[in-house]
N, C-alpha and C. Protein backbone atom coordinates (compact mmCIF):
# COMPACT_ATOMS: atom_id res chain seq x y z
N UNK A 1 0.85 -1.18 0.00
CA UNK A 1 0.00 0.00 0.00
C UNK A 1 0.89 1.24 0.00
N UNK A 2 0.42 2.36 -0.81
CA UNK A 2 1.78 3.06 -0.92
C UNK A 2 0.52 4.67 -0.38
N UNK A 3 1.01 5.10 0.57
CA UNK A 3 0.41 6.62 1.23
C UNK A 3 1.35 7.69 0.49
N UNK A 4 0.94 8.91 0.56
CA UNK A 4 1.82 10.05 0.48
C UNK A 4 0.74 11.12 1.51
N UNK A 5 1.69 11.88 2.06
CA UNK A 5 1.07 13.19 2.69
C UNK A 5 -0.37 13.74 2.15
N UNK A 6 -0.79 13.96 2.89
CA UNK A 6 -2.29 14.47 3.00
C UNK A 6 -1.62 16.21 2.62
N UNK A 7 -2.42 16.46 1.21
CA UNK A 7 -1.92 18.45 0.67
C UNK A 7 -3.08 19.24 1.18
N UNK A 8 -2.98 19.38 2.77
CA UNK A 8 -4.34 20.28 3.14
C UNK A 8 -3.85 21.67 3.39
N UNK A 9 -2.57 22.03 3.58
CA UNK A 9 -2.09 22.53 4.55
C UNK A 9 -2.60 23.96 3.50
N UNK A 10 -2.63 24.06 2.03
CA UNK A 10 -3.29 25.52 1.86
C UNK A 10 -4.90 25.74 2.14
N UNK A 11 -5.53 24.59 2.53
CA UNK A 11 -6.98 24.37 2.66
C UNK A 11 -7.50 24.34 4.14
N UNK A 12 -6.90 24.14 5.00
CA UNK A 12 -6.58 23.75 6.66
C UNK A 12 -5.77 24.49 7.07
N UNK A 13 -6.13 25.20 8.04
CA UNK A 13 -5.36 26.14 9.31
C UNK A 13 -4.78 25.13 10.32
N UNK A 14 -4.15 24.46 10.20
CA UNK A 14 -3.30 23.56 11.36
C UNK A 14 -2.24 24.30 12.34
N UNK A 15 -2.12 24.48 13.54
CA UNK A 15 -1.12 25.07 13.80
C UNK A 15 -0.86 24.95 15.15
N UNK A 16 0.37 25.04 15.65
CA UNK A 16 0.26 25.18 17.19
C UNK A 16 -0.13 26.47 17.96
N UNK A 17 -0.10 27.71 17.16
CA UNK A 17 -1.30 28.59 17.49
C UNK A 17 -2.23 28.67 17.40
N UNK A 18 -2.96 27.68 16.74
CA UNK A 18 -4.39 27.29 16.65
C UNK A 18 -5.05 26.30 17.89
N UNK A 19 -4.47 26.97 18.85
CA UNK A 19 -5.44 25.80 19.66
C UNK A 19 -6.52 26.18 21.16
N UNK A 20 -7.09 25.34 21.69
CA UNK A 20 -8.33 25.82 22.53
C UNK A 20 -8.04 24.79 23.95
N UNK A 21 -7.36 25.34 24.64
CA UNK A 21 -7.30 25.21 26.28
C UNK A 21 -6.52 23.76 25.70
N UNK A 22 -5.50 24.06 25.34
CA UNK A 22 -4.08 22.85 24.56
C UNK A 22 -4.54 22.02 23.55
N UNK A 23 -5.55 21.95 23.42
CA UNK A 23 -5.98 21.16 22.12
C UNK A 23 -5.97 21.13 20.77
N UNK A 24 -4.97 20.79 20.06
CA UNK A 24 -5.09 21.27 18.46
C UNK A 24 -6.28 21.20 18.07
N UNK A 25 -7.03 22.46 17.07
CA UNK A 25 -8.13 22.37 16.60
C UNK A 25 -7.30 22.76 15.12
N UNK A 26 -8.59 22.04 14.44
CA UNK A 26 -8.32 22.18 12.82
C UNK A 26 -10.04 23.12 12.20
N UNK A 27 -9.38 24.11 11.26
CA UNK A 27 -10.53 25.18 11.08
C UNK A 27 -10.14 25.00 9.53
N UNK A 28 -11.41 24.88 8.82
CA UNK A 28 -11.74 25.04 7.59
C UNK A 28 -12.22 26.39 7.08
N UNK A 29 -11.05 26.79 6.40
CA UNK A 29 -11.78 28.35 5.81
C UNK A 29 -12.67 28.38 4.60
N UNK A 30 -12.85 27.45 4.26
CA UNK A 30 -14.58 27.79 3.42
C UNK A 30 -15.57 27.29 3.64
N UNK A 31 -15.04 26.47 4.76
CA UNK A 31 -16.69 26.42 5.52
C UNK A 31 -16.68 26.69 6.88
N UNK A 32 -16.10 27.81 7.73
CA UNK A 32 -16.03 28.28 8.32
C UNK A 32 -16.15 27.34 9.86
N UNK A 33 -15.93 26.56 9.82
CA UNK A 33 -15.97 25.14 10.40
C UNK A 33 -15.15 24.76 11.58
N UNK A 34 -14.94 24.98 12.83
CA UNK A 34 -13.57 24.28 13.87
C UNK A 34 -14.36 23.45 14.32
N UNK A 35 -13.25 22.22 14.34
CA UNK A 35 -13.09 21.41 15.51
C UNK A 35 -12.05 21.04 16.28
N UNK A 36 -11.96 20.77 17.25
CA UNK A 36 -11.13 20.27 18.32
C UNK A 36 -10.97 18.33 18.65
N UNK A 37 -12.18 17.57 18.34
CA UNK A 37 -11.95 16.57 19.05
C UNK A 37 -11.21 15.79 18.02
N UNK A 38 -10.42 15.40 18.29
CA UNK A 38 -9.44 14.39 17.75
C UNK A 38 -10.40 12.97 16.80
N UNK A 39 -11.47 12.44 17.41
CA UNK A 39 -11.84 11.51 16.11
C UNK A 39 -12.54 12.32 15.21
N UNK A 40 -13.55 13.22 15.41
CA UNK A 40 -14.05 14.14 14.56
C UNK A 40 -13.17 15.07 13.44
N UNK A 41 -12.06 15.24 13.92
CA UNK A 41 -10.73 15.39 12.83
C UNK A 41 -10.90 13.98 12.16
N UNK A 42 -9.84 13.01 12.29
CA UNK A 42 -9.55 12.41 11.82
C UNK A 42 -10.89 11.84 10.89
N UNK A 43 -11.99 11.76 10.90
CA UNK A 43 -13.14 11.29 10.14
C UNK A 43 -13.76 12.33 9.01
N UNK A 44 -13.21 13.63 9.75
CA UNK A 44 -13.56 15.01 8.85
C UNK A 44 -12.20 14.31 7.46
N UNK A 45 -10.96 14.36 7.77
CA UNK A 45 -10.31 14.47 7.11
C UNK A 45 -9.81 13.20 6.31
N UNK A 46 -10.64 12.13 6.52
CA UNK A 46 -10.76 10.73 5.86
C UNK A 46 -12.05 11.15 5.02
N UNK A 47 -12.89 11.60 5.36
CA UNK A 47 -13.83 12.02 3.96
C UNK A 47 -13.45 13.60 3.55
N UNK A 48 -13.55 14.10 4.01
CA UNK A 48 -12.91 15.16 2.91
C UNK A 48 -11.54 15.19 1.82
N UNK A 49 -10.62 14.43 2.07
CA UNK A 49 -9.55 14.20 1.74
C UNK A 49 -9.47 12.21 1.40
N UNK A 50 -10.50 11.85 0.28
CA UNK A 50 -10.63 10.57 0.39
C UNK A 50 -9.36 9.59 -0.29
N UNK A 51 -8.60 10.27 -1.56
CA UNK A 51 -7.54 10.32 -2.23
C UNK A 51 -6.19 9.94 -1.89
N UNK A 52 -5.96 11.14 -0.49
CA UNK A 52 -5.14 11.46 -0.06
C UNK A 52 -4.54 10.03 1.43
N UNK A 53 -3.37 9.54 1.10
CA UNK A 53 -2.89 8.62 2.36
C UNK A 53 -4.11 7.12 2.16
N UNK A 54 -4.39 6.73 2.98
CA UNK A 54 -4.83 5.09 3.41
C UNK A 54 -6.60 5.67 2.83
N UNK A 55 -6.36 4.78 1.65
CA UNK A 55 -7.96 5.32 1.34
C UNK A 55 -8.72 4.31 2.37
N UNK A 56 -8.35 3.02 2.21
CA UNK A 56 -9.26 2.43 3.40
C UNK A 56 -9.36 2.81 4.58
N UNK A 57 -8.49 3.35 5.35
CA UNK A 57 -8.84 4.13 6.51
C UNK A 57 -10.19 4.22 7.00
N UNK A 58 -10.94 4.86 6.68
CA UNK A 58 -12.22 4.91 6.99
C UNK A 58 -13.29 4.55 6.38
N UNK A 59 -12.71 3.13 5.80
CA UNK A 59 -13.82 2.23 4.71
C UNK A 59 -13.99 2.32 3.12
N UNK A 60 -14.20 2.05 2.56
CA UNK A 60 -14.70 2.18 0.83
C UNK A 60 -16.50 2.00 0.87
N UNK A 61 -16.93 1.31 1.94
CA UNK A 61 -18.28 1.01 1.46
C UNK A 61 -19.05 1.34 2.93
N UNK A 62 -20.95 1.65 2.70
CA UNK A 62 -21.44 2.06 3.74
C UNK A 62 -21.06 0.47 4.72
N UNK A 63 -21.22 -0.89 4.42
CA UNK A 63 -20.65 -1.74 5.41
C UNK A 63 -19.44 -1.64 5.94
N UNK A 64 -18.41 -1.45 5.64
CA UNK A 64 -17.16 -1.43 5.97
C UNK A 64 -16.89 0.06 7.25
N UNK A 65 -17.72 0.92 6.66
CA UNK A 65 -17.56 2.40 7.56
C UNK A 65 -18.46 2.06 8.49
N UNK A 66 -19.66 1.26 8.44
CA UNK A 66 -20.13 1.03 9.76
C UNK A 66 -19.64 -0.12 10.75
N UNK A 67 -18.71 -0.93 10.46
CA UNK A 67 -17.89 -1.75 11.04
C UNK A 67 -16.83 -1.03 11.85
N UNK A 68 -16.29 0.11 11.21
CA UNK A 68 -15.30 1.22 11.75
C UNK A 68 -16.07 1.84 12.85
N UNK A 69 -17.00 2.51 12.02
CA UNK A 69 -18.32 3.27 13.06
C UNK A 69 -18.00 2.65 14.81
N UNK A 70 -18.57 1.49 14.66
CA UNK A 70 -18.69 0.77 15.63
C UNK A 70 -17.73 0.35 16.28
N UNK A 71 -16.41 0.31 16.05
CA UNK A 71 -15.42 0.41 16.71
C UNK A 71 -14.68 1.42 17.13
N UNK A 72 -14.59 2.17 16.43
CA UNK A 72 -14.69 4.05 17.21
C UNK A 72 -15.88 3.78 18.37
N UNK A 73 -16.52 3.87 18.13
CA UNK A 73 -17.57 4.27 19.26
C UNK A 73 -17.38 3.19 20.48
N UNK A 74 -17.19 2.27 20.22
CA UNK A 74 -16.16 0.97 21.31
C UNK A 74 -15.19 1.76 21.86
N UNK A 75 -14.45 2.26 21.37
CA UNK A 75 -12.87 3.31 21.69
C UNK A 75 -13.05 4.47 22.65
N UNK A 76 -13.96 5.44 21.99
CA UNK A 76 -14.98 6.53 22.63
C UNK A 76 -15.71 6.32 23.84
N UNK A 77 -16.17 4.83 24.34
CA UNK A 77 -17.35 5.16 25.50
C UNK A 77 -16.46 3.84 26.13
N UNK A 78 -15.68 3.05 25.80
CA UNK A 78 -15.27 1.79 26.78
C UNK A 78 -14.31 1.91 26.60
N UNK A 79 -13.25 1.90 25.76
CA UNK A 79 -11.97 2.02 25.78
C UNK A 79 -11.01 3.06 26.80
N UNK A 80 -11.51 3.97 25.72
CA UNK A 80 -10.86 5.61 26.24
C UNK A 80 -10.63 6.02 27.87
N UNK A 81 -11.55 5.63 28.42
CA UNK A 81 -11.79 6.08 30.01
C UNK A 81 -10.69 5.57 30.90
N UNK A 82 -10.41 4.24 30.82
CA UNK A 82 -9.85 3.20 31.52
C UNK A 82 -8.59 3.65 31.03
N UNK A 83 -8.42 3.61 29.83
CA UNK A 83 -6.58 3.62 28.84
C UNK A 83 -6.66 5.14 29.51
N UNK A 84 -6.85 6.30 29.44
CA UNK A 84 -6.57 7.47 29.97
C UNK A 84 -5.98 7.78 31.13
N UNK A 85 -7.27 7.01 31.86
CA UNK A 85 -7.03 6.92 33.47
C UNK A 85 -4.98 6.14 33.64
N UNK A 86 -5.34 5.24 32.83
CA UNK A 86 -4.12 4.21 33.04
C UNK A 86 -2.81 4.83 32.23
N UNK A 87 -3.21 5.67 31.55
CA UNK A 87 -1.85 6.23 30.89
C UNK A 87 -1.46 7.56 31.69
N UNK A 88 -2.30 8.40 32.66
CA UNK A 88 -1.96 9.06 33.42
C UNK A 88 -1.44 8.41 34.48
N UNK A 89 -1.93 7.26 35.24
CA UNK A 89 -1.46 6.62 36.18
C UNK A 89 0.01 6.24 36.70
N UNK A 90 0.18 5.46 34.99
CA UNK A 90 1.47 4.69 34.69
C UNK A 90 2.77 5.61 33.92
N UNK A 91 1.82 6.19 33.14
CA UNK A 91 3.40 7.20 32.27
C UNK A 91 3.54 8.77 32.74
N UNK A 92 2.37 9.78 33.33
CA UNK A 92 2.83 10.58 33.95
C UNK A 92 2.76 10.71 35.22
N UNK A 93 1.96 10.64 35.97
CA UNK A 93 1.77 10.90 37.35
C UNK A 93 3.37 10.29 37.92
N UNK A 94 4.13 9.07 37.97
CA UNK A 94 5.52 9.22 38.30
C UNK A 94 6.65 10.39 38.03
N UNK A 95 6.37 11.30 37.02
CA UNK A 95 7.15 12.08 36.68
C UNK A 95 6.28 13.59 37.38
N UNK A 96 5.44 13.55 37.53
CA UNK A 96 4.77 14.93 38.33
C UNK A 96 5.63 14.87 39.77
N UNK A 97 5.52 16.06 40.28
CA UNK A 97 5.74 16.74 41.57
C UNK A 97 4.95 16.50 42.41
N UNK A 98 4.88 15.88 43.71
CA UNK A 98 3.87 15.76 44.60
C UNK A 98 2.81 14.70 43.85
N UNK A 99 3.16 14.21 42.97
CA UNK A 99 1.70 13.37 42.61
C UNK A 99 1.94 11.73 42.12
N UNK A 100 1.59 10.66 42.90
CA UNK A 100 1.86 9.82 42.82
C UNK A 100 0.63 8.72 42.48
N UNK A 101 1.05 8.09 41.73
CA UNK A 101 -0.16 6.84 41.33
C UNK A 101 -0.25 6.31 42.19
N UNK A 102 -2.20 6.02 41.64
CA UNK A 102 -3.17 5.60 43.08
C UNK A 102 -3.52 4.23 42.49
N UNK A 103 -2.41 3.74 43.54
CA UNK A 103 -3.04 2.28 43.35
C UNK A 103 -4.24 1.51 42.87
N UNK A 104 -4.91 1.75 43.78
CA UNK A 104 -6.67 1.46 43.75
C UNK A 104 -7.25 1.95 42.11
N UNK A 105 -7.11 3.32 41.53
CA UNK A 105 -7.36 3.59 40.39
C UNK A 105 -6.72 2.87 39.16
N UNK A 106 -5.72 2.44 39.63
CA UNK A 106 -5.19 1.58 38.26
C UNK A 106 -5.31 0.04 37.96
N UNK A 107 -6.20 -0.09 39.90
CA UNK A 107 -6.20 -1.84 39.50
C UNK A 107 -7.60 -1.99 39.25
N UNK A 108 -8.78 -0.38 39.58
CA UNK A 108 -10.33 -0.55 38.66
C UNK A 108 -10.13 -0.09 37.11
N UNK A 109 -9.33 0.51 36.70
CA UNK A 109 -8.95 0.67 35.65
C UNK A 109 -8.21 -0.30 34.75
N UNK A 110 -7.12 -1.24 35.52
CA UNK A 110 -6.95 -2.67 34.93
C UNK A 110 -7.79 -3.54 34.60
N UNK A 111 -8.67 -3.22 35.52
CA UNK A 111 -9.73 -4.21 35.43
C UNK A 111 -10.87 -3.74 34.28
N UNK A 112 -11.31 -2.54 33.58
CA UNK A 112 -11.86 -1.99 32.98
C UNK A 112 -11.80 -2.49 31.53
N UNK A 113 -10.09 -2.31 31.44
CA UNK A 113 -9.28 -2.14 30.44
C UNK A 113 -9.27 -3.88 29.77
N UNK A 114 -9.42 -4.62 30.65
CA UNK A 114 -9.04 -6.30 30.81
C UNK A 114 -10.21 -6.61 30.34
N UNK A 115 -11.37 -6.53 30.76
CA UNK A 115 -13.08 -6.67 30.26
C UNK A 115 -12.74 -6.02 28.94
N UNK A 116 -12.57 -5.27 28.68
CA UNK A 116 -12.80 -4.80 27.03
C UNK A 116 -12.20 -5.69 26.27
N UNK A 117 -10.58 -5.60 26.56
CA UNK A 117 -9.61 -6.45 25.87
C UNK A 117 -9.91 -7.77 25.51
N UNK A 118 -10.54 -8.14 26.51
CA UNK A 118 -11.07 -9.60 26.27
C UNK A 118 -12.38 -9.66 24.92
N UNK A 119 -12.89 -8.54 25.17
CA UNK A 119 -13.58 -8.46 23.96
C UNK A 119 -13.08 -8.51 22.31
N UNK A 120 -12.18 -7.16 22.43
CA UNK A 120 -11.38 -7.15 21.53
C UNK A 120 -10.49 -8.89 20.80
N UNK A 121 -9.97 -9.27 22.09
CA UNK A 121 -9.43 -10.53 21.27
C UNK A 121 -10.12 -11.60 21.13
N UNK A 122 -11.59 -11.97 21.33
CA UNK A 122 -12.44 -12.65 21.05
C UNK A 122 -13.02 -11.68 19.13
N UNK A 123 -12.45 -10.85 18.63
CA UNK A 123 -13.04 -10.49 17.58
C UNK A 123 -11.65 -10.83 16.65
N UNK A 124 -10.39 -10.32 17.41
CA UNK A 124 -9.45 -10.30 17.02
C UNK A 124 -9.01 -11.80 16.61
N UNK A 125 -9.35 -12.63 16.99
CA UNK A 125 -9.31 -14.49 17.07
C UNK A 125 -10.19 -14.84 15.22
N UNK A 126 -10.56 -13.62 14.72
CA UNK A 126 -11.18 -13.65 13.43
C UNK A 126 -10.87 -12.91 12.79
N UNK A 127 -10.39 -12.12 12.83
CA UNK A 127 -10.12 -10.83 11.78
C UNK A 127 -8.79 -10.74 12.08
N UNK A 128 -7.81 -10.08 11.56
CA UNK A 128 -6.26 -9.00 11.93
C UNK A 128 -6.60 -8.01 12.22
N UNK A 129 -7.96 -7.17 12.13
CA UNK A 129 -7.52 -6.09 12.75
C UNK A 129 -9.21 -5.85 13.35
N UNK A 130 -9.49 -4.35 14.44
CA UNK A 130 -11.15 -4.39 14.79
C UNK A 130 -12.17 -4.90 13.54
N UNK A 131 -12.22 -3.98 12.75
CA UNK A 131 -13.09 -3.86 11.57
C UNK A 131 -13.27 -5.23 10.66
N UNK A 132 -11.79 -5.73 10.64
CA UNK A 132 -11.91 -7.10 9.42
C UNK A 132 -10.69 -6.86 9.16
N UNK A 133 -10.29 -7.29 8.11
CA UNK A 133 -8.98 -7.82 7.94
C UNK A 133 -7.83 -6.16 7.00
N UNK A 134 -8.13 -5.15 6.74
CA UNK A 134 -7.64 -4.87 6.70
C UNK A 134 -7.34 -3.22 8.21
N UNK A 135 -6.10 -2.62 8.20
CA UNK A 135 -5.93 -1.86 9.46
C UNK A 135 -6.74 -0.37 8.51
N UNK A 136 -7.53 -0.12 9.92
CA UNK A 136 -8.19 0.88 9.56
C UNK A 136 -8.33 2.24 10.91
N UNK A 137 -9.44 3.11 10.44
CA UNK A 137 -9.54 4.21 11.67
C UNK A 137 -9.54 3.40 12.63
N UNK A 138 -10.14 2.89 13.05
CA UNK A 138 -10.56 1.88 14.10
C UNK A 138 -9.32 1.03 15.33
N UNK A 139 -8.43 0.87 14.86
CA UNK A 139 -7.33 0.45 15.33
C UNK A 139 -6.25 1.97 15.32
N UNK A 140 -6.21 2.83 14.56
CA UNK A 140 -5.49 3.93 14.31
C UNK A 140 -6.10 4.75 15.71
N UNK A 141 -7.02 4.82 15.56
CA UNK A 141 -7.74 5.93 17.37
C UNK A 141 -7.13 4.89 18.70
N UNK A 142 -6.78 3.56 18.95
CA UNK A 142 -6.62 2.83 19.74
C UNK A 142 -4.96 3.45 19.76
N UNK A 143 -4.08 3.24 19.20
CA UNK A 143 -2.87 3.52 19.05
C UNK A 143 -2.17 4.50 20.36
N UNK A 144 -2.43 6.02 20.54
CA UNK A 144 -1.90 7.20 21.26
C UNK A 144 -1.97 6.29 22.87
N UNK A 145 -2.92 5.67 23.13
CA UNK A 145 -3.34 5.54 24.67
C UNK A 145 -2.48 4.00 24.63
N UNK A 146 -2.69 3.45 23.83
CA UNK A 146 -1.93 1.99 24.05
C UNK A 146 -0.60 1.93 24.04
N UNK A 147 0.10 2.75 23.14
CA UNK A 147 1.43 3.11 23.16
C UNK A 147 1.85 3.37 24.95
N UNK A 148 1.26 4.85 25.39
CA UNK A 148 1.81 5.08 26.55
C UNK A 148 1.42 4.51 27.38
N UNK A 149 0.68 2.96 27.45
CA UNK A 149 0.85 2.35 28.43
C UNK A 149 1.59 1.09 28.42
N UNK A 150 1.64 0.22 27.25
CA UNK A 150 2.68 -0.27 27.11
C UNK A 150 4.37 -0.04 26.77
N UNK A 151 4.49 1.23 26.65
CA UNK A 151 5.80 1.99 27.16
C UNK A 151 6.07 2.68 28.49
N UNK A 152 4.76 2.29 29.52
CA UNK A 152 5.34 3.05 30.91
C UNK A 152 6.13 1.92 31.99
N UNK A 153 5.54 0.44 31.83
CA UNK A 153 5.54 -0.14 32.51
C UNK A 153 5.47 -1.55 31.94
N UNK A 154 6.46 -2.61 32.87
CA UNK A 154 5.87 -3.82 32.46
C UNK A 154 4.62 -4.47 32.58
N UNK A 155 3.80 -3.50 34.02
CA UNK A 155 2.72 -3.89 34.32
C UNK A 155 1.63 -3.18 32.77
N UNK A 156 1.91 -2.36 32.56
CA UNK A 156 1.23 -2.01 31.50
C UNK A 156 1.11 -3.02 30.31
N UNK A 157 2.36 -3.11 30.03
CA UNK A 157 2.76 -3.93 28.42
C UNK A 157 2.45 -5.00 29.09
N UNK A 158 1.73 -5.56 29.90
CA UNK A 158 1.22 -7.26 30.36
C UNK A 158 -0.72 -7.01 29.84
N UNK A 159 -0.80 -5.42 29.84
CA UNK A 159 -2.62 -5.79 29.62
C UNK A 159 -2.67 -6.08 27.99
N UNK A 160 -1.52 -5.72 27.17
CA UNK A 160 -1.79 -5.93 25.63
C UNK A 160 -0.81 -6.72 25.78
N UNK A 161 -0.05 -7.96 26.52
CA UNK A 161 0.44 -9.16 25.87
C UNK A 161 -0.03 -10.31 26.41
N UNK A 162 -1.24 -10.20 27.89
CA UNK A 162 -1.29 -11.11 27.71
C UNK A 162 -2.63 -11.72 27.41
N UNK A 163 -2.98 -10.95 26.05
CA UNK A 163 -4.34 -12.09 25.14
C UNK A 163 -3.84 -12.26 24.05
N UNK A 164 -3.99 -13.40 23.53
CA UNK A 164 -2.75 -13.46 22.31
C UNK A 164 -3.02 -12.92 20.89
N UNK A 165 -4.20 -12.41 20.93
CA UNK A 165 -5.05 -11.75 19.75
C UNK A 165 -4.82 -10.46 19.74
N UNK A 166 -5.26 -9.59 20.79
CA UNK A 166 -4.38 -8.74 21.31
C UNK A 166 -3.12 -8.66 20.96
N UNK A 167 -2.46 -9.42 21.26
CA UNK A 167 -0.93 -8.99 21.51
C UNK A 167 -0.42 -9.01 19.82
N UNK A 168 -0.91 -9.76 19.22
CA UNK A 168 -0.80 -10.13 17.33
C UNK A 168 -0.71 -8.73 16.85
N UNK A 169 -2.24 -8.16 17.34
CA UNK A 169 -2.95 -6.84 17.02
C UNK A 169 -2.04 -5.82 17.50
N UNK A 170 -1.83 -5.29 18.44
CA UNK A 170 -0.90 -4.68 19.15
C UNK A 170 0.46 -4.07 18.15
N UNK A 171 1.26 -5.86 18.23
CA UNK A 171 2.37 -5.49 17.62
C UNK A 171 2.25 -5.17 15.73
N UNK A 172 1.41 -5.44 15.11
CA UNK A 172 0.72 -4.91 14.22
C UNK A 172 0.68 -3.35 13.74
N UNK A 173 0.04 -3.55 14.38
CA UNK A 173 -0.13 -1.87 14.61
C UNK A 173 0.67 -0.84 14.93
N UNK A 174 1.33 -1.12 16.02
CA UNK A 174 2.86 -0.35 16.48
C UNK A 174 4.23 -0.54 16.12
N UNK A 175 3.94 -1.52 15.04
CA UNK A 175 5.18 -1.47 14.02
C UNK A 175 4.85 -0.88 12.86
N UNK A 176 3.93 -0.26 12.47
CA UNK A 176 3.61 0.05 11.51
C UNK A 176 4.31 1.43 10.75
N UNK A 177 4.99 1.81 9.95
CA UNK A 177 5.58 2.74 9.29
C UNK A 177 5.62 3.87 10.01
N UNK A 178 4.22 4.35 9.19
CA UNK A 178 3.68 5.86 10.11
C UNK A 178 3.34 5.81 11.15
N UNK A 179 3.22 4.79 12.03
CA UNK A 179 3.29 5.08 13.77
C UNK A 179 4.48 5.24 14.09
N UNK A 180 5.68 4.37 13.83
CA UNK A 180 7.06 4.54 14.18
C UNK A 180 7.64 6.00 13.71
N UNK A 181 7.38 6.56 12.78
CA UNK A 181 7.50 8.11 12.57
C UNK A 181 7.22 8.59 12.90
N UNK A 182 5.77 8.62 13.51
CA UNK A 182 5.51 9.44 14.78
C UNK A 182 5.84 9.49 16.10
N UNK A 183 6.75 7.84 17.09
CA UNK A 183 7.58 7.92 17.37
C UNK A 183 8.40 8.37 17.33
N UNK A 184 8.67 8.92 16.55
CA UNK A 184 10.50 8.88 15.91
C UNK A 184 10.33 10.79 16.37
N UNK A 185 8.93 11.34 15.84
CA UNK A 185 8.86 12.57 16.11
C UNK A 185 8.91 13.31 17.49
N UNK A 186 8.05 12.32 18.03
CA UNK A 186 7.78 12.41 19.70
C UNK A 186 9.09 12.42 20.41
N UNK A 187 10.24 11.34 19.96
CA UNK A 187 11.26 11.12 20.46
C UNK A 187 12.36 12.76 20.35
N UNK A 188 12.16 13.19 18.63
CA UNK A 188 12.77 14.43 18.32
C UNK A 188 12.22 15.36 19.44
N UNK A 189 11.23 16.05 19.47
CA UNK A 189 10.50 16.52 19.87
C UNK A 189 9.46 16.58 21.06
N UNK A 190 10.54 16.03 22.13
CA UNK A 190 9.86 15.93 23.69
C UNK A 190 8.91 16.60 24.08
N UNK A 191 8.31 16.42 24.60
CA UNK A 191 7.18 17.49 25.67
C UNK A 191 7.58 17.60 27.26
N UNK A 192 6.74 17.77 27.53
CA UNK A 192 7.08 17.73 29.21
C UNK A 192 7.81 16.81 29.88
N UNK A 193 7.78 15.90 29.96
CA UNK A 193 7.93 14.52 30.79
C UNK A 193 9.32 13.68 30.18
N UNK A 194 9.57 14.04 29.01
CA UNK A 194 10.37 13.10 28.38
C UNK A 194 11.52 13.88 28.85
């Protein structure tokens, strides 16, 4: 599969001065349009830009985008909460001042995270990736939160290795080209903590 860069940048205001209480927002100047939330980007800019990078990304057909659908929205209301909680827990709260991980929150949050997963690799035991067999939005929104928890800790990197569907999926995904470049960026380009 061969991607090239997404050419929005004369069509899209992207910027690190563009943003709302730290949040990159992306603003469309002819349709006068901001948003801020991160899947609502990424879905704005998989159909507006259908050409451009992983056309499958966000499906070819109304079945395939509602297979995605539905795993975003898995990500959004069950995923997200638990992986958040647990990536603050495990990768920053050790590096804060005065603020130390709360036990108790990371072992209802293990436990959160473990119920889903189990879901996930009961789907994953059929497909390579959420959606079906090829990698799509769907596994791409899972990525940011799974990374920093299987890079904070061994206890972390044990909730994505030990289901073995999961763990297939996982390393899949986080070897993948353009995730490792974005690694590679994160690594250039520290933030706080690093």
């Amino acid at each position: 599969m061969v991607t090239k860069p997404l050419s929005v940048r004369t069509k899209m205001n992207l910027s690190k001065n563009n943003q709302m209480h730290g949040i990159v927002k992306i603003c469309n100047q002819n349709a006068k349009l901001t948003m801020a939330d991160s899947r609502a980007i990424c879905r704005y800019l998989c159909t507006t830009f259908p050409e451009d990078g992983n056309r499958t990304l966000y499906g070819t057909g109304s079945l395939e985008r509602a297979s995605i659908e539905q795993w975003l929205q898995a990500e959004a209301q069950s995923f997200d909460a638990p992986s958040s909680e647990l990536v603050f827990q495990l990768a920053f709260a050790p590096h804060l001042k005065d603020v130390h991980p709360d036990e108790a929150r990371i072992a209802e949050n293990e436990k959160k995270l473990q119920n889903m997963l189990g879901v996930y690799d009961e789907m994953l035991s059929k497909h390579k990736y959420l959606a079906g067999d090829e990698f799509t939005l769907a596994d791409l929104s899972h990525l940011p939160s799974s990374h920093y928890i299987v890079n904070s800790s061994d206890r972390g990197r044990k909730l994505f290795t030990a289901k073995k569907h999961v763990a297939k999926w996982y390393e899949k995904i986080s070897t993948r080209d353009s995730w490792m470049q974005v690694v590679k960026m994160q690594k250039e380009h520290p933030g706080t903590f690093e």
